[in-house]
C-alpha atoms as a PDB file:
ATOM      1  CA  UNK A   1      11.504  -7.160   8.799  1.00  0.00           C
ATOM      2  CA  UNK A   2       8.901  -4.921  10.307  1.00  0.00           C
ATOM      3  CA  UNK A   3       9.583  -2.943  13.144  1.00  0.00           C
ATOM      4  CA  UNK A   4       5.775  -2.912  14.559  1.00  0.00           C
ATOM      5  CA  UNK A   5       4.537  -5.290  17.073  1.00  0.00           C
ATOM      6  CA  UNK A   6       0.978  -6.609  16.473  1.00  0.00           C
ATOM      7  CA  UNK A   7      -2.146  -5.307  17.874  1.00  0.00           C
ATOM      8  CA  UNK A   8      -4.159  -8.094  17.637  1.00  0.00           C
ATOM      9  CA  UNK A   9      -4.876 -11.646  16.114  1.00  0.00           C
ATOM     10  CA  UNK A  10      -7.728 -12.471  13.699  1.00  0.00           C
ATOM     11  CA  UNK A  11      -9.434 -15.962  13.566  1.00  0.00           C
ATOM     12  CA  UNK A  12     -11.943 -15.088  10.552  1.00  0.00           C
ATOM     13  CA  UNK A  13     -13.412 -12.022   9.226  1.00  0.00           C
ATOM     14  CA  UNK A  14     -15.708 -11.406  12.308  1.00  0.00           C
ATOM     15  CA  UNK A  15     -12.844 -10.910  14.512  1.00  0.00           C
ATOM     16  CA  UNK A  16     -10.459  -9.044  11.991  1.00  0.00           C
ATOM     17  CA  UNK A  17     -13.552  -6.779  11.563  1.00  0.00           C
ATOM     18  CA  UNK A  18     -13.881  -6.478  15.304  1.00  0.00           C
ATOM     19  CA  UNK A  19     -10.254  -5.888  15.787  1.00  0.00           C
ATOM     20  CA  UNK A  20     -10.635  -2.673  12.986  1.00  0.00           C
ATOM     21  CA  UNK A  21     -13.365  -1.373  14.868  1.00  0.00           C
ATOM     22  CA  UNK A  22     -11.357  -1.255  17.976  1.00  0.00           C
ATOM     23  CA  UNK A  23      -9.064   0.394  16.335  1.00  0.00           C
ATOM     24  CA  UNK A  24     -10.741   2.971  15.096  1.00  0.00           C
ATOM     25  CA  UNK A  25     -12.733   3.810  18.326  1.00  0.00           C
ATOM     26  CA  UNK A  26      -9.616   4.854  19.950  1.00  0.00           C
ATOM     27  CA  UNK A  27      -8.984   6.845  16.373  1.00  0.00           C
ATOM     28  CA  UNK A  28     -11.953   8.512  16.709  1.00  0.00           C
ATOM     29  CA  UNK A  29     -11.393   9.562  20.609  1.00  0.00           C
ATOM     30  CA  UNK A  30      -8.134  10.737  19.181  1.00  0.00           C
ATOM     31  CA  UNK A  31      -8.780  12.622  16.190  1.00  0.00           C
ATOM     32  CA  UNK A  32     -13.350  13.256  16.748  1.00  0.00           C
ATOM     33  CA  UNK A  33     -14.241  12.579  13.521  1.00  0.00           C
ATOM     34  CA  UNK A  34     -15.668   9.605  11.977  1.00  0.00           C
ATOM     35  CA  UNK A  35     -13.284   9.801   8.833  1.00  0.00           C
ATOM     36  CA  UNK A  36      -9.181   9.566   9.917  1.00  0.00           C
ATOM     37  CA  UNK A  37      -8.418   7.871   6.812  1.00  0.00           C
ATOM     38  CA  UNK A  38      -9.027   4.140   7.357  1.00  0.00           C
ATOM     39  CA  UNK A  39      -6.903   2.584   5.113  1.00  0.00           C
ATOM     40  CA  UNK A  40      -5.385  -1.094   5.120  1.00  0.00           C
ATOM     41  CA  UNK A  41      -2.913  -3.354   3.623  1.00  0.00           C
ATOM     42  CA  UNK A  42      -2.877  -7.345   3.226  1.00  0.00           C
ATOM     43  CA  UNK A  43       0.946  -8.879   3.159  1.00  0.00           C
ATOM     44  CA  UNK A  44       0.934 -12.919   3.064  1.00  0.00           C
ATOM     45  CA  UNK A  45       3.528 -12.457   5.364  1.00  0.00           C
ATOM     46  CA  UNK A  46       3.787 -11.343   8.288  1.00  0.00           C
ATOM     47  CA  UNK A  47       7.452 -10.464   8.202  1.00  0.00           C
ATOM     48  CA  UNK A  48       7.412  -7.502   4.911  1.00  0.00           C
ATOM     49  CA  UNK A  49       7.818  -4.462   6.050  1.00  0.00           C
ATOM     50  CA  UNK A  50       6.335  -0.752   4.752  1.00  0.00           C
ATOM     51  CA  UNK A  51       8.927  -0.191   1.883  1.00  0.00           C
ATOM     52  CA  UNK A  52       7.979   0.015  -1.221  1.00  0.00           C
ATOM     53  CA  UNK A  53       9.446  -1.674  -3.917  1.00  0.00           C
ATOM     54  CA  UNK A  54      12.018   0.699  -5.329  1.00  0.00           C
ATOM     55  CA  UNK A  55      13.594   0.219  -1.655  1.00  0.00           C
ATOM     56  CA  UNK A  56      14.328  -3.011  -1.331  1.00  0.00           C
ATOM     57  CA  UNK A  57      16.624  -5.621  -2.530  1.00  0.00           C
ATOM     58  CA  UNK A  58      17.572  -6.273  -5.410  1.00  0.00           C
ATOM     59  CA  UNK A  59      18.109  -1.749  -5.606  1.00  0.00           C
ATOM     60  CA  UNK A  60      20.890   0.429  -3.918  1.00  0.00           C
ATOM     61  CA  UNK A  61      20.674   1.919  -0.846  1.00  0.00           C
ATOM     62  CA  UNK A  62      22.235   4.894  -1.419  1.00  0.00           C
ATOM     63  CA  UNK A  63      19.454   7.992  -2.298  1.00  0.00           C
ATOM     64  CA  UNK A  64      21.801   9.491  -5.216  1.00  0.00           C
ATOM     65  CA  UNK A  65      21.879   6.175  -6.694  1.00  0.00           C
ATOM     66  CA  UNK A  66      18.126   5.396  -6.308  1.00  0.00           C
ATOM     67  CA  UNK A  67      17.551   8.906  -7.895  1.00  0.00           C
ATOM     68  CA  UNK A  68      19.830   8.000 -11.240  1.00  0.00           C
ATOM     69  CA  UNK A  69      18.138   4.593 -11.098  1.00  0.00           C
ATOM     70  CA  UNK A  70      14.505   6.420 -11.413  1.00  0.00           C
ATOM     71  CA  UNK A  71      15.412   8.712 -13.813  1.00  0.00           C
ATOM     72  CA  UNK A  72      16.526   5.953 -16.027  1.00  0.00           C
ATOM     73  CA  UNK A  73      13.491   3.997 -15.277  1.00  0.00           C
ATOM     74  CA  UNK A  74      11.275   6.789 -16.084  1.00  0.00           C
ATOM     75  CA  UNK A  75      13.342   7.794 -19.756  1.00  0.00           C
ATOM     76  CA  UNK A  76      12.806   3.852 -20.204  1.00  0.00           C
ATOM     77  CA  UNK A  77       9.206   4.165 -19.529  1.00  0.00           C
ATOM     78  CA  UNK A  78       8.523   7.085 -21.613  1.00  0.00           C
ATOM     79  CA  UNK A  79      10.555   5.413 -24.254  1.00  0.00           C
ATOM     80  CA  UNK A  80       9.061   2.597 -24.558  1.00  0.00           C
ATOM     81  CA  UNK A  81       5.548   2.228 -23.082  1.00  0.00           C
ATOM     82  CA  UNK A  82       3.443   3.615 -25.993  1.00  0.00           C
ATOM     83  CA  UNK A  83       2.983   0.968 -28.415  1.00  0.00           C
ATOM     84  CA  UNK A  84       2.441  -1.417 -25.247  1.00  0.00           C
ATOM     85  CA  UNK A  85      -0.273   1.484 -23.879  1.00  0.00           C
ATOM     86  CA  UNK A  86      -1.467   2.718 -26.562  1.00  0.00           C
ATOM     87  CA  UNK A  87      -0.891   6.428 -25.549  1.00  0.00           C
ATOM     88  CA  UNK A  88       1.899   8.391 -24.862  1.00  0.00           C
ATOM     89  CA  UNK A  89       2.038   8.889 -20.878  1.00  0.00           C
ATOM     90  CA  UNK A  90       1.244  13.050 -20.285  1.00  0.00           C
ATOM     91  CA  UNK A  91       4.032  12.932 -17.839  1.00  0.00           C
ATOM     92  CA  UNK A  92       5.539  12.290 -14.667  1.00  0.00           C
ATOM     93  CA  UNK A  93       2.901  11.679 -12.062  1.00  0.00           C
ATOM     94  CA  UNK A  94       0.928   9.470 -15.019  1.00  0.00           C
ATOM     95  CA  UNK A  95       4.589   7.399 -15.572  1.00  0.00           C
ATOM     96  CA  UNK A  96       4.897   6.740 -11.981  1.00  0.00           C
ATOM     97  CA  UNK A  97       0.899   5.685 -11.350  1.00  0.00           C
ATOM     98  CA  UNK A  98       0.707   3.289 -14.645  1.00  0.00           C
ATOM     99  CA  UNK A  99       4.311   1.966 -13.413  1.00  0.00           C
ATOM    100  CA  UNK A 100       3.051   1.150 -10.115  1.00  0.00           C
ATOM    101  CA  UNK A 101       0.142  -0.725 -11.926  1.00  0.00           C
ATOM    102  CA  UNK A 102       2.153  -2.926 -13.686  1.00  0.00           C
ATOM    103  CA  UNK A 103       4.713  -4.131 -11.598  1.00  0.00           C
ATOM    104  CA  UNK A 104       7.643  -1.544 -11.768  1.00  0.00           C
ATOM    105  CA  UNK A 105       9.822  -0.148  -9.069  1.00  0.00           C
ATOM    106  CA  UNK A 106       8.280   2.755  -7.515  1.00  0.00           C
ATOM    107  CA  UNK A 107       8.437   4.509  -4.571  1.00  0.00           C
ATOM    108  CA  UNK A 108       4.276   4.429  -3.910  1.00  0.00           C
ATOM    109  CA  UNK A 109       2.970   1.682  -1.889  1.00  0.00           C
ATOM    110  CA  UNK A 110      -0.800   0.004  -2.500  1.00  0.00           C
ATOM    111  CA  UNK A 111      -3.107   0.523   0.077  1.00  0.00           C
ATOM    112  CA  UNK A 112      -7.143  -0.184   0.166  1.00  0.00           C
ATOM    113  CA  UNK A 113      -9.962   1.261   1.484  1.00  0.00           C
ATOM    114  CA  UNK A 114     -11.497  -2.308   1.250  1.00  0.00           C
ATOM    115  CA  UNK A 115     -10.849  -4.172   4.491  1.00  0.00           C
ATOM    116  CA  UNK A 116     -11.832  -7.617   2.305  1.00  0.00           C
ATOM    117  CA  UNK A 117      -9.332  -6.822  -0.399  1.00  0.00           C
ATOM    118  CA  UNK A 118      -6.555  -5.674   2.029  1.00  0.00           C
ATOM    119  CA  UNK A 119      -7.389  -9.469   3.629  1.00  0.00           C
ATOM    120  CA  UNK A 120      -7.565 -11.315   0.158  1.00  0.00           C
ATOM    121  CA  UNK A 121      -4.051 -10.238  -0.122  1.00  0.00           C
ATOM    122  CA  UNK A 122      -2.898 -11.576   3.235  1.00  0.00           C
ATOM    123  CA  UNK A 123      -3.733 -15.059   2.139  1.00  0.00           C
ATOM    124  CA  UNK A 124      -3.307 -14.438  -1.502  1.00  0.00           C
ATOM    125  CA  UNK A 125      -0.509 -16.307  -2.182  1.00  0.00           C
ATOM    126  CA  UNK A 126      -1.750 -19.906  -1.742  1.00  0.00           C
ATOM    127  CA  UNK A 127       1.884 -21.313  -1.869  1.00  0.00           C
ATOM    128  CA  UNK A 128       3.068 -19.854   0.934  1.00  0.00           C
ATOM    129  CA  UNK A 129       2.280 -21.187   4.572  1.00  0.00           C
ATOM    130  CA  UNK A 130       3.783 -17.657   6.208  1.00  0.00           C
ATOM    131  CA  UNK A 131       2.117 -16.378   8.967  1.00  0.00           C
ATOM    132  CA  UNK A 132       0.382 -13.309   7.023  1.00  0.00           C
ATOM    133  CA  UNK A 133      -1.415  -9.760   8.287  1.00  0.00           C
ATOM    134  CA  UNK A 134      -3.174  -6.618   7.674  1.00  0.00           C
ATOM    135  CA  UNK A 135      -1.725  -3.072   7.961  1.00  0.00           C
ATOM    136  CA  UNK A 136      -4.358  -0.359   9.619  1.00  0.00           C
ATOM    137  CA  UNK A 137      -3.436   2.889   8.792  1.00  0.00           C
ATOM    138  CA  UNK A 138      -5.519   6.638   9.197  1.00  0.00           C
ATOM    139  CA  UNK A 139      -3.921   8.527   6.658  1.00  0.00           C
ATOM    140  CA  UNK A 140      -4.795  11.872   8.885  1.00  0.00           C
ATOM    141  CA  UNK A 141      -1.715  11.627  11.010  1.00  0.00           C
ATOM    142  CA  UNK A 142       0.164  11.512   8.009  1.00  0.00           C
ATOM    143  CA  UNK A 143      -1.022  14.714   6.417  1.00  0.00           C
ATOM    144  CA  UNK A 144      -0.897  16.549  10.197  1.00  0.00           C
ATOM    145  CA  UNK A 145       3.101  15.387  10.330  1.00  0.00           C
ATOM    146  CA  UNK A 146       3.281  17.802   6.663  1.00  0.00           C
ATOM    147  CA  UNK A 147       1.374  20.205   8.434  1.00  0.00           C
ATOM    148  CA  UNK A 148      -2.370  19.952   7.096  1.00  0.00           C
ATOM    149  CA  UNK A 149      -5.034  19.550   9.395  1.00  0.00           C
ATOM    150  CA  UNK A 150      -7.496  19.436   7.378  1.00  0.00           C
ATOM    151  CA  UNK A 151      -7.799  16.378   5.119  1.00  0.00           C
ATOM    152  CA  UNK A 152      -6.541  12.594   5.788  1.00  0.00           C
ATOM    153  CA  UNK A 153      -5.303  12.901   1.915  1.00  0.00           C
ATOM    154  CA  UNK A 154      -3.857  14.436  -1.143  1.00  0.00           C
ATOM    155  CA  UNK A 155      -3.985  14.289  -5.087  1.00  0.00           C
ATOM    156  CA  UNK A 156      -2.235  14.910  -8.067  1.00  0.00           C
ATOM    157  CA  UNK A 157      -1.839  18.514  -8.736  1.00  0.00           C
ATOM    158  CA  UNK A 158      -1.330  19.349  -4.730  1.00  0.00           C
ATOM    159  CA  UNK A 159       1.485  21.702  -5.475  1.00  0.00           C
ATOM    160  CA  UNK A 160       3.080  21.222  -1.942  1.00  0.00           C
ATOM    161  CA  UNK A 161       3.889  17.031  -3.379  1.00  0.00           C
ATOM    162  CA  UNK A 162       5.065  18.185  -6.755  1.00  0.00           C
ATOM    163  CA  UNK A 163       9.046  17.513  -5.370  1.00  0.00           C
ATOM    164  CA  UNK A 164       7.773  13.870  -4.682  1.00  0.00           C
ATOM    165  CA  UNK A 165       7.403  13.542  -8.864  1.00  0.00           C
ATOM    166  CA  UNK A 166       9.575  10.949 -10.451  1.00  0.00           C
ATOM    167  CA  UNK A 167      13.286  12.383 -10.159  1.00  0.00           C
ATOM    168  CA  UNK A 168      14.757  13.937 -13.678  1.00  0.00           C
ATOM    169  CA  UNK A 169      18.297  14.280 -11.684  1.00  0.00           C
ATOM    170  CA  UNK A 170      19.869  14.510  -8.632  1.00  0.00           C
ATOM    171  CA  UNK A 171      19.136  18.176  -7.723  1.00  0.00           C
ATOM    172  CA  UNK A 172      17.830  19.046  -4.759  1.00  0.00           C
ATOM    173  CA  UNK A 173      18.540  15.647  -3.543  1.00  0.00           C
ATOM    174  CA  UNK A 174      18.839  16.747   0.428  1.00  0.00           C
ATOM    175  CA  UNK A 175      15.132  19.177   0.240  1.00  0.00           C
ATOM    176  CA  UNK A 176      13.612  15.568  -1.407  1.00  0.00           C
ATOM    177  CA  UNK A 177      14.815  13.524   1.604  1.00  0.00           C
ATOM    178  CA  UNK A 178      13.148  15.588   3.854  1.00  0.00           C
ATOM    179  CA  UNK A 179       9.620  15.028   2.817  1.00  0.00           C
ATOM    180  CA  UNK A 180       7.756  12.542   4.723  1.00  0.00           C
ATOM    181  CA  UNK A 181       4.942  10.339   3.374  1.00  0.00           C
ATOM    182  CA  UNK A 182       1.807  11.161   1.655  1.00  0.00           C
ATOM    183  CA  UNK A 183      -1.621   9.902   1.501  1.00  0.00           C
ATOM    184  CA  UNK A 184      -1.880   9.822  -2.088  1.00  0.00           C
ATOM    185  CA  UNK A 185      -5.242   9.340  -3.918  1.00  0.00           C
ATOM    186  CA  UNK A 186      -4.833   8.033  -7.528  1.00  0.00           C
ATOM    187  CA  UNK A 187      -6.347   9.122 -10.781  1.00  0.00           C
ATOM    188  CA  UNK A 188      -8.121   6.261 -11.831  1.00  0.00           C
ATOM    189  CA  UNK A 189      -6.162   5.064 -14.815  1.00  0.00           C
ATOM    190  CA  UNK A 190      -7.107   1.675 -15.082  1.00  0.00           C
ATOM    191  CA  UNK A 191     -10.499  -0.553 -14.244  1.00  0.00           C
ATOM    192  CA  UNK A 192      -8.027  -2.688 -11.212  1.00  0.00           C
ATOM    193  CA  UNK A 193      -7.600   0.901  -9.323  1.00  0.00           C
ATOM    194  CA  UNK A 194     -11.204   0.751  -8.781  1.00  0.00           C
ATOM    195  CA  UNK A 195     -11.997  -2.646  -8.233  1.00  0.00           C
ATOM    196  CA  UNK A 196      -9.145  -2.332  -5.675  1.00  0.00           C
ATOM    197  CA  UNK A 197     -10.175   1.179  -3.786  1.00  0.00           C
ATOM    198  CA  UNK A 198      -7.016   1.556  -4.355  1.00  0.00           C
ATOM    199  CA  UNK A 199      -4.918   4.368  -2.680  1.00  0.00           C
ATOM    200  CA  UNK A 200      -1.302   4.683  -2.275  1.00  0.00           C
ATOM    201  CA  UNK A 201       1.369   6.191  -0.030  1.00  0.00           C
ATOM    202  CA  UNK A 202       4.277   8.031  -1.591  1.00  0.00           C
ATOM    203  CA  UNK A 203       7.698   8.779  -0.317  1.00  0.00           C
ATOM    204  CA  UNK A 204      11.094   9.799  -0.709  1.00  0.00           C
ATOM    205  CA  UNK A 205      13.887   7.388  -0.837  1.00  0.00           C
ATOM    206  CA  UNK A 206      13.847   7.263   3.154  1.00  0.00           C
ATOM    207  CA  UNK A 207      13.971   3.289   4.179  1.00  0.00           C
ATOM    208  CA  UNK A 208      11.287   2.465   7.034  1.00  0.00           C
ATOM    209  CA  UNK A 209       9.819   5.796   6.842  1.00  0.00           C
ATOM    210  CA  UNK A 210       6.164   4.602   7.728  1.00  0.00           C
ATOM    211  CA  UNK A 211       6.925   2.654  11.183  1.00  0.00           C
ATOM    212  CA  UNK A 212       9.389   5.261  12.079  1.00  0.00           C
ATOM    213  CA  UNK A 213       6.773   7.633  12.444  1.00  0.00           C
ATOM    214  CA  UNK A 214       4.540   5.079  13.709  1.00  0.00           C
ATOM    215  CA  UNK A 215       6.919   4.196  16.730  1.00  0.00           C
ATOM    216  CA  UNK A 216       7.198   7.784  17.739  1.00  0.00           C
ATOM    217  CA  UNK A 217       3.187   8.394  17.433  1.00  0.00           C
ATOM    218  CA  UNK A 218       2.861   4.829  19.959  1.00  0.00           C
ATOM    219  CA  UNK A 219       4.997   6.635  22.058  1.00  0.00           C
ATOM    220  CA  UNK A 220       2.699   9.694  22.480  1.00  0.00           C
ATOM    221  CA  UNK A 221      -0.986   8.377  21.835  1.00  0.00           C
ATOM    222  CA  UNK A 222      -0.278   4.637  22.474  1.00  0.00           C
ATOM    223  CA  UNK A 223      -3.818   2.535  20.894  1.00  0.00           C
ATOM    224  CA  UNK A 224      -4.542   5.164  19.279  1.00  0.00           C
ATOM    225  CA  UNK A 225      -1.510   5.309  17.168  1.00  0.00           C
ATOM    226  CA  UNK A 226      -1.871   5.825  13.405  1.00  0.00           C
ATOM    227  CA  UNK A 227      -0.455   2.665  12.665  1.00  0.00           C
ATOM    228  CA  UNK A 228      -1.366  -1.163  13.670  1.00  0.00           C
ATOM    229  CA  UNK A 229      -0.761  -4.472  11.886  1.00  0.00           C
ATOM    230  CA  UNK A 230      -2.930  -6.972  12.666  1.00  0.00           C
ATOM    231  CA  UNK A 231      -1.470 -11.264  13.120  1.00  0.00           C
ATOM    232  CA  UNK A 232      -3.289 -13.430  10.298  1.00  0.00           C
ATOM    233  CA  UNK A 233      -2.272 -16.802  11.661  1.00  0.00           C
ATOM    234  CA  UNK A 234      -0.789 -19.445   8.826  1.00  0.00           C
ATOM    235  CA  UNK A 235      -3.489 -22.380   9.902  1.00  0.00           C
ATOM    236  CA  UNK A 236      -6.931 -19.911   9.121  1.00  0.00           C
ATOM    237  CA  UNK A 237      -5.273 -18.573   5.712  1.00  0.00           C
ATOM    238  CA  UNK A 238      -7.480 -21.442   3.877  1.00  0.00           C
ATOM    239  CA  UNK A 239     -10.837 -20.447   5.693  1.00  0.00           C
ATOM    240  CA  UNK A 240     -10.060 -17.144   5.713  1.00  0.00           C
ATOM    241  CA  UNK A 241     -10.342 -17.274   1.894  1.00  0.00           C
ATOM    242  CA  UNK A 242     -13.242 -19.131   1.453  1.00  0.00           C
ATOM    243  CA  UNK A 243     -14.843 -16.787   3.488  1.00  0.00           C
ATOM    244  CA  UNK A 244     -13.327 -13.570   1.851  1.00  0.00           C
ATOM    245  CA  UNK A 245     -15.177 -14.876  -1.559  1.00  0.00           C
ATOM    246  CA  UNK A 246     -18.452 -16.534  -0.052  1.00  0.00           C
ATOM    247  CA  UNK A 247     -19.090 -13.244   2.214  1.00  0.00           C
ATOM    248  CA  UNK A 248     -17.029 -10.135   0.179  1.00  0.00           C
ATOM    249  CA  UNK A 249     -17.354 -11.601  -3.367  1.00  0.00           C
ATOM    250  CA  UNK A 250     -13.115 -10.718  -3.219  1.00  0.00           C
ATOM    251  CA  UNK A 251     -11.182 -12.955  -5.653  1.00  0.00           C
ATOM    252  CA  UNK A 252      -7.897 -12.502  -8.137  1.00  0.00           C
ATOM    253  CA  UNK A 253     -10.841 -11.970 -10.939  1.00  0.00           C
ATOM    254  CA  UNK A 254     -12.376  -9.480  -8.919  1.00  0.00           C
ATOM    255  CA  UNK A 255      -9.618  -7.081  -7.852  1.00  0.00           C
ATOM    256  CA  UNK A 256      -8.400  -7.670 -11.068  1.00  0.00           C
ATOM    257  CA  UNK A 257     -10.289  -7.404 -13.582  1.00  0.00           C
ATOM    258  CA  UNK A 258      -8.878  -8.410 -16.662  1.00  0.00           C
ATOM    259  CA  UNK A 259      -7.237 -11.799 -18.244  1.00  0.00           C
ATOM    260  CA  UNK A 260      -4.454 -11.734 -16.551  1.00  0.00           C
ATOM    261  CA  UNK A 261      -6.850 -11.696 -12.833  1.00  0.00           C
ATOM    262  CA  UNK A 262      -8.755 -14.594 -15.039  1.00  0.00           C
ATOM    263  CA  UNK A 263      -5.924 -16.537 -15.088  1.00  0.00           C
ATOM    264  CA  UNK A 264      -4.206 -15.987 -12.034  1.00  0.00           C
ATOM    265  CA  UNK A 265      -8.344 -16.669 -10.054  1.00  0.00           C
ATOM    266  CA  UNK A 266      -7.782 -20.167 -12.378  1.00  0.00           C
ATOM    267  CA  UNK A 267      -4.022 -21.379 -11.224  1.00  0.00           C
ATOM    268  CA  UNK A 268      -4.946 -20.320  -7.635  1.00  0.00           C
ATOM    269  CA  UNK A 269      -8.430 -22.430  -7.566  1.00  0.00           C
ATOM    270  CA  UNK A 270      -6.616 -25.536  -9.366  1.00  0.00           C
ATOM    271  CA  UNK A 271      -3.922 -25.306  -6.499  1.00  0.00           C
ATOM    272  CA  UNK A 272      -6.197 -25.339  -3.689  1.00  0.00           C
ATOM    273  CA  UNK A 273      -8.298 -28.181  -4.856  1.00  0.00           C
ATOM    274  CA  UNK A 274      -4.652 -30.409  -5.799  1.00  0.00           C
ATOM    275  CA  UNK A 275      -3.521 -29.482  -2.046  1.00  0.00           C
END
């Protein structure tokens, strides 16, 4: 469950717009810039927290046997992706973005720089009558906490996030645990990265890494901490989607774009009109 209490409540768009742009006034008082690094998350509930999916159940917990269970994943992948591709993946950092894509266990999280896609997803799943929310995050602090005070981001080929790679053993296990999380920009490898504005963060094997560093930053620049989550309440979800498509144009077939967004834009339509 997430450790981070909420900074605000949103009704509609209007007011989770409004609640951003209170957000990031105090960012820019903080940081004088117009650009920390907005970037946001949609969970359909409330209650996930900011681990990725290689660190939750049904994984270990241990960090020597999330590194063997990597490894293995990424011999798997290179294995046996190809014919299912139709390339051969040019290595590690392409492995773990195209894995993330499709569903595997990785250690990067999905962000947006879409405030209407990070809210599709907080009503997305039209089963579910959760409480939902949306993560607000300036990727800034995040690169200051490695030391770079310069950019709110990185990219493949930074040499100083080449020991985040997908793991080939356990060596240099301790060094690995020790790196906090990135900003990571994608290469664009596939048409839903863009639809999405995607962006991702990347970690070590380090459980609640994000809101740790979130409750120590409250601590010393209170609102203007790097980190806020913002209450979607259960009862708007249904307007709250109607409006996301009428006003944003934001739908499964839109962030996805592809048959398999197609069908999933279908099922969820048919659902809501048979509720």
């Amino acid at each position: 469950m997430s450790q981070i209490e909420f900074s605000g409540t949103a009704c509609c768009l209007n007011s989770l717009s409004d609640c951003v742009a209170s957000i990031n006034n105090e960012w820019k008082k903080r940081w004088r810039t117009n650009d920390p690094g907005v970037c946001f998350r949609g969970a359909d509930s409330a209650d996930y927290d900011l681990n990725p999916s290689l660190l939750r159940p049904p994984y270990p917990e241990a960090a020597e046997e999330l590194a063997k269970l990597e490894n293995e994943l990424w011999i798997e992948f290179r294995l046996r992706s190809k014919p299912l591709l139709g390339h051969h993946v040019s290595g590690g950092w392409e492995a773990l973005l195209t894995m993330q894509q499709y569903g595997f266990p990785t250690r990067l999280l999905d962000w947006s720089r879409s405030l209407a896609v990070a809210a599709h997803f907080s009503i997305r799943d039209v089963d579910l009558s959760n409480d939902g929310c949306v993560w607000v995050m300036a990727g800034r602090h995040l690169m200051e906490y490695r030391g770079v005070e310069s950019a709110w981001r990185t990219a493949v080929g930074d040499p100083s996030i080449e020991n985040l790679s997908l793991r080939e053993n356990k060596e240099g296990l301790d060094e690995f645990m020790k790196h906090s999380p990135v900003p990571l920009c994608p290469d664009q490898i596939v048409p839903r990265m863009i639809a999405q504005r995607g962006i991702y963060t990347l970690q070590s094997f380090e459980r609640d890494a994000l809101e740790t560093i979130a409750i120590k930053d409250r601590i010393n620049h209170g609102q203007a901490c790097f980190l806020h989550k913002i209450l979607i309440p259960a009862h708007i979800k249904e307007s709250l989607r109607s409006e996301i498509l009428v006003v944003a144009g934001v739908s499964e077939e839109s962030i996805f774009p592809d048959i398999e967004g197609f069908a999933r834009d279908f099922v969820s339509e048919y659902k809501r009109k048979r509720g």
